[in-house]
Protein backbone atom coordinates (compact mmCIF):
# COMPACT_ATOMS: atom_id res chain seq x y z
CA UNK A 1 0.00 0.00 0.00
CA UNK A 2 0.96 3.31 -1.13
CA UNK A 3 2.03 5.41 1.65
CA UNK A 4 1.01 9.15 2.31
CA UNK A 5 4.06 10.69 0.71
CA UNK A 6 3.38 8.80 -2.43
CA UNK A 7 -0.19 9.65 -2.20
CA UNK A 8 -0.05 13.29 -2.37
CA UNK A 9 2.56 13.30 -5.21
CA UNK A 10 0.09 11.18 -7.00
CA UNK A 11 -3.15 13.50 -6.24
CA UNK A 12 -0.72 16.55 -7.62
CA UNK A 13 -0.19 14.51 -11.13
CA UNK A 14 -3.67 13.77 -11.96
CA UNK A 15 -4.88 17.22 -10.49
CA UNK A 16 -3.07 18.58 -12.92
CA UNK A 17 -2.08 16.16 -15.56
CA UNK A 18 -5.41 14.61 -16.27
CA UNK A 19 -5.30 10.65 -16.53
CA UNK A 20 -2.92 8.14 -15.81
CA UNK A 21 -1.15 6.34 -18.99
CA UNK A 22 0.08 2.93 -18.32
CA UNK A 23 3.55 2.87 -20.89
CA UNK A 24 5.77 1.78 -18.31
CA UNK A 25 6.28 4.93 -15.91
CA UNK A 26 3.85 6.20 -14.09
CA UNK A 27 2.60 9.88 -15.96
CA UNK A 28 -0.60 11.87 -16.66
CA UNK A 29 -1.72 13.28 -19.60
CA UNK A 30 -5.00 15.15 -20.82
CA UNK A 31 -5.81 17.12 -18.12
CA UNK A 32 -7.33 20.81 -18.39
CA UNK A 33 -4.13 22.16 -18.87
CA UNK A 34 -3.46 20.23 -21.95
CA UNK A 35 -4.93 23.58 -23.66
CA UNK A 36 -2.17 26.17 -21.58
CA UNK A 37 1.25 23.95 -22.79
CA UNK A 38 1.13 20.79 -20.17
CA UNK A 39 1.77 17.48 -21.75
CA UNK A 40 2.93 15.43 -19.38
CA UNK A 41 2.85 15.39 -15.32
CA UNK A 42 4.82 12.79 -13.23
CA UNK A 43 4.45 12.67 -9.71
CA UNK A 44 8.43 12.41 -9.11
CA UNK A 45 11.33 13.89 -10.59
CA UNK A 46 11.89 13.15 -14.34
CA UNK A 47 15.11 12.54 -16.41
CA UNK A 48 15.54 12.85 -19.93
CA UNK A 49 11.47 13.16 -20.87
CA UNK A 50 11.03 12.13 -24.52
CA UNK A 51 9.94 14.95 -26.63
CA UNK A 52 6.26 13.31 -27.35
CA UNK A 53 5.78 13.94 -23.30
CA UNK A 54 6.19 17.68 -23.42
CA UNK A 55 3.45 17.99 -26.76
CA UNK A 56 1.28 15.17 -25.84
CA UNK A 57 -2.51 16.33 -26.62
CA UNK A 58 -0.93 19.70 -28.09
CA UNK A 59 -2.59 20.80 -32.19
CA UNK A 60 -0.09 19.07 -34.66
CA UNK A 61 2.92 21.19 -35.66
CA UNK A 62 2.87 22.35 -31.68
CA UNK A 63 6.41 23.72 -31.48
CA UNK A 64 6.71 24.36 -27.88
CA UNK A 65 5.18 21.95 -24.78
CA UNK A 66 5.74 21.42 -21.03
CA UNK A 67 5.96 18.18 -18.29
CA UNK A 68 5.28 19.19 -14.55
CA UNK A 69 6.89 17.02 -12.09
CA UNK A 70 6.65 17.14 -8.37
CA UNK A 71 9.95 17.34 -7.51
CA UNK A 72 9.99 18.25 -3.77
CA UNK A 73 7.77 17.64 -0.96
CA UNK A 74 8.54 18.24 2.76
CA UNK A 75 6.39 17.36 5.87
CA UNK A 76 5.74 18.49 8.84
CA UNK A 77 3.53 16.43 11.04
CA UNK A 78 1.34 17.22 14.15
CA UNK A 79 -0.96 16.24 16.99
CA UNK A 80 -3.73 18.83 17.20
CA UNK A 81 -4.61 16.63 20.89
CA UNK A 82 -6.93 17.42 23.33
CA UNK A 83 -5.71 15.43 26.53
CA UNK A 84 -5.62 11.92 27.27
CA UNK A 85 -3.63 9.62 25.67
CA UNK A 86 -5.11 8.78 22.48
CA UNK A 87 -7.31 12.06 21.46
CA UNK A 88 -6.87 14.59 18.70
CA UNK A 89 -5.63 15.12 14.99
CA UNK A 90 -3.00 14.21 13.32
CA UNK A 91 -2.06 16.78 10.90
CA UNK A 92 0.34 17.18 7.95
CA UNK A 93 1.51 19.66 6.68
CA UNK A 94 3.55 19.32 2.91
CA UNK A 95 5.59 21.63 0.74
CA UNK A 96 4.98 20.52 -2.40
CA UNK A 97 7.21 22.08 -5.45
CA UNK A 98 6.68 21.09 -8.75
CA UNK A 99 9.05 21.89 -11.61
CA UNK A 100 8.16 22.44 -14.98
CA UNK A 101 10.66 22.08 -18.29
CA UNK A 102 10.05 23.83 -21.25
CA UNK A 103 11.14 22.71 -24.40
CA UNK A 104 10.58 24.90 -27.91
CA UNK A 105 11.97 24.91 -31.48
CA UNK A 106 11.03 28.72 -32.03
CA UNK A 107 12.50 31.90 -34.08
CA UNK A 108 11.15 33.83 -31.17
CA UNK A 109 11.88 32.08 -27.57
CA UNK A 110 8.93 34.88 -26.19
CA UNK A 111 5.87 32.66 -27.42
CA UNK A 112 7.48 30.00 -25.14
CA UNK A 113 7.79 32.26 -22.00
CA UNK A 114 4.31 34.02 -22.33
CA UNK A 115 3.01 30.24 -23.09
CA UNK A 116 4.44 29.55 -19.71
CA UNK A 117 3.57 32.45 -17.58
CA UNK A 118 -0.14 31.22 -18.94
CA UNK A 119 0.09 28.28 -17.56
CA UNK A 120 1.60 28.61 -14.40
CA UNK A 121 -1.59 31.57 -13.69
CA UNK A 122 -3.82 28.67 -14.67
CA UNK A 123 -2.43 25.90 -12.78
CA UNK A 124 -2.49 28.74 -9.77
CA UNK A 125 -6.04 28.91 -10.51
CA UNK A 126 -6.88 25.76 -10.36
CA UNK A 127 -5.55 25.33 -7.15
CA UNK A 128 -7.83 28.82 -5.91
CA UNK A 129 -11.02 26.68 -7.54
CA UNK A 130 -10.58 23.68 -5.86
CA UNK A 131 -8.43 23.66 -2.75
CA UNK A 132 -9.08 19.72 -2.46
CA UNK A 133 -6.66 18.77 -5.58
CA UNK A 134 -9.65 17.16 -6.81
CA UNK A 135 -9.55 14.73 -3.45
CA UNK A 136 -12.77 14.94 -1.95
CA UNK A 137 -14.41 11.69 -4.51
CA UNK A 138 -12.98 8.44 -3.92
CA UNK A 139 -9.18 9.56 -3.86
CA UNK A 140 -6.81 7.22 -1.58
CA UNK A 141 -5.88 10.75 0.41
CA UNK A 142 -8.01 13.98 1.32
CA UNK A 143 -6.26 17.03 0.99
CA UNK A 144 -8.17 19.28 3.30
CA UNK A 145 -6.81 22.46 1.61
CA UNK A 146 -4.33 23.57 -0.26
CA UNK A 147 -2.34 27.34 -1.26
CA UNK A 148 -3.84 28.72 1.44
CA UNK A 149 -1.42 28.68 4.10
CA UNK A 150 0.23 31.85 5.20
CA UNK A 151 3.34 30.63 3.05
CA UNK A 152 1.36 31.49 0.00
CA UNK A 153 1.59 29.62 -3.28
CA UNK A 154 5.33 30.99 -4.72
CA UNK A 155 6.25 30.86 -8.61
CA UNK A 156 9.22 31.67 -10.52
CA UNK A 157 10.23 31.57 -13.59
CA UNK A 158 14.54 31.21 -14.98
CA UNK A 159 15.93 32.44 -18.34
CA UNK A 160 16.06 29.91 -21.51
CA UNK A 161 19.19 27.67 -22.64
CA UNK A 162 19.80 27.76 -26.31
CA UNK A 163 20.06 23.87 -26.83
CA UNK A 164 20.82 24.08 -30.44
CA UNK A 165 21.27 27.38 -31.80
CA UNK A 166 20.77 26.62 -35.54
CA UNK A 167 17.59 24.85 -34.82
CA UNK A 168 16.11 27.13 -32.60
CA UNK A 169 15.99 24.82 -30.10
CA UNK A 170 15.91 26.53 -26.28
CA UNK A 171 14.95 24.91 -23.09
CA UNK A 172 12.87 26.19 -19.73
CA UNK A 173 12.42 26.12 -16.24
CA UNK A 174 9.66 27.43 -13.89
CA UNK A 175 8.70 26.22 -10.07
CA UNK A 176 5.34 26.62 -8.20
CA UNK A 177 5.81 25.87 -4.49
CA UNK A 178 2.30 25.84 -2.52
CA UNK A 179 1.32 23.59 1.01
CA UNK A 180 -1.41 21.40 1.20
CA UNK A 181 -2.63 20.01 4.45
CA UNK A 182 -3.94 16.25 4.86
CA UNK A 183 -5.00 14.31 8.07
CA UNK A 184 -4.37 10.88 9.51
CA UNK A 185 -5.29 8.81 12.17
CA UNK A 186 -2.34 6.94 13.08
């Protein structure tokens, strides 16, 4: 059985990557941000993505795309107890960051960076319309809320590589950082 951890990196991926494809690794794809850039989401870090991930569900001759992973998460659990010995809540608290890569073949690198600014607004509006990461149905783990903490949901964006200058070929990076709060009986 899947333990929390797992099961919050796997709520992020299909919150925001849409349905799981079984190929061999464990990815989303078609989810409502399919239309913003996002081909791909996998709920760990990601090495060497084939191209096909990053335009998967993009309009043929799609020159630019984007895979999410959630790269980081960090924890913090505790008791809200009441006295005795066995009342309370058991709280947690997770960081989450997810990374997403940008790859484009383009004469002008800015239809790749506004692409991206556009979708990191609407993946940060996804989270303001439903706080749950789509957990409240028959999901393994219930996010009670998330990017609502004090800590604020946190985005940035770094400059392009040139990956093959006669090509046009460049290469991206952006994070969103946001907590999420579950609880657990132990």
């Amino acid at each position: 059985m899947a333990g929390d951890r797992q099961l919050v990196r796997l709520a992020v991926a299909a919150f925001f990557g849409g349905t799981l494809v079984s190929d061999g690794e464990v990815k989303y794809q078609g989810g409502p941000l399919t239309a913003y850039g996002l081909g791909t989401c996998y709920p760990y870090s990601v090495r060497h993505a084939p191209d096909t991930d990053y335009t998967a569900g993009q309009p043929s001759g799609q020159n630019w795309g984007c895979v999410l992973s959630t790269t980081r998460v960090r924890r913090a659990v505790t008791l809200d107890s009441y006295g005795g010995p066995s009342s309370g809540i058991w709280l947690r608290k997770y960081t989450i960051t997810c990374e997403i890569a940008v790859i484009c073949e383009l004469s002008h690198i800015e239809v790749a960076g506004a692409g991206l600014d556009d979708l990191i607004d609407q993946a940060e509006s996804m989270i303001f319309a439903d706080r749950t990461l789509g957990t409240t149905g028959s999901s393994s783990i219930r996010i009670l809320t998330a990017g609502t903490d004090k800590a604020a949901i946190v985005d940035e964006t770094d400059k392009f590589a040139v990956l093959d200058k006669d090509k046009g070929r460049y290469a991206g990076m952006a994070t969103i950082t946001f907590q999420a709060l579950t609880e657990a009986n132990p």
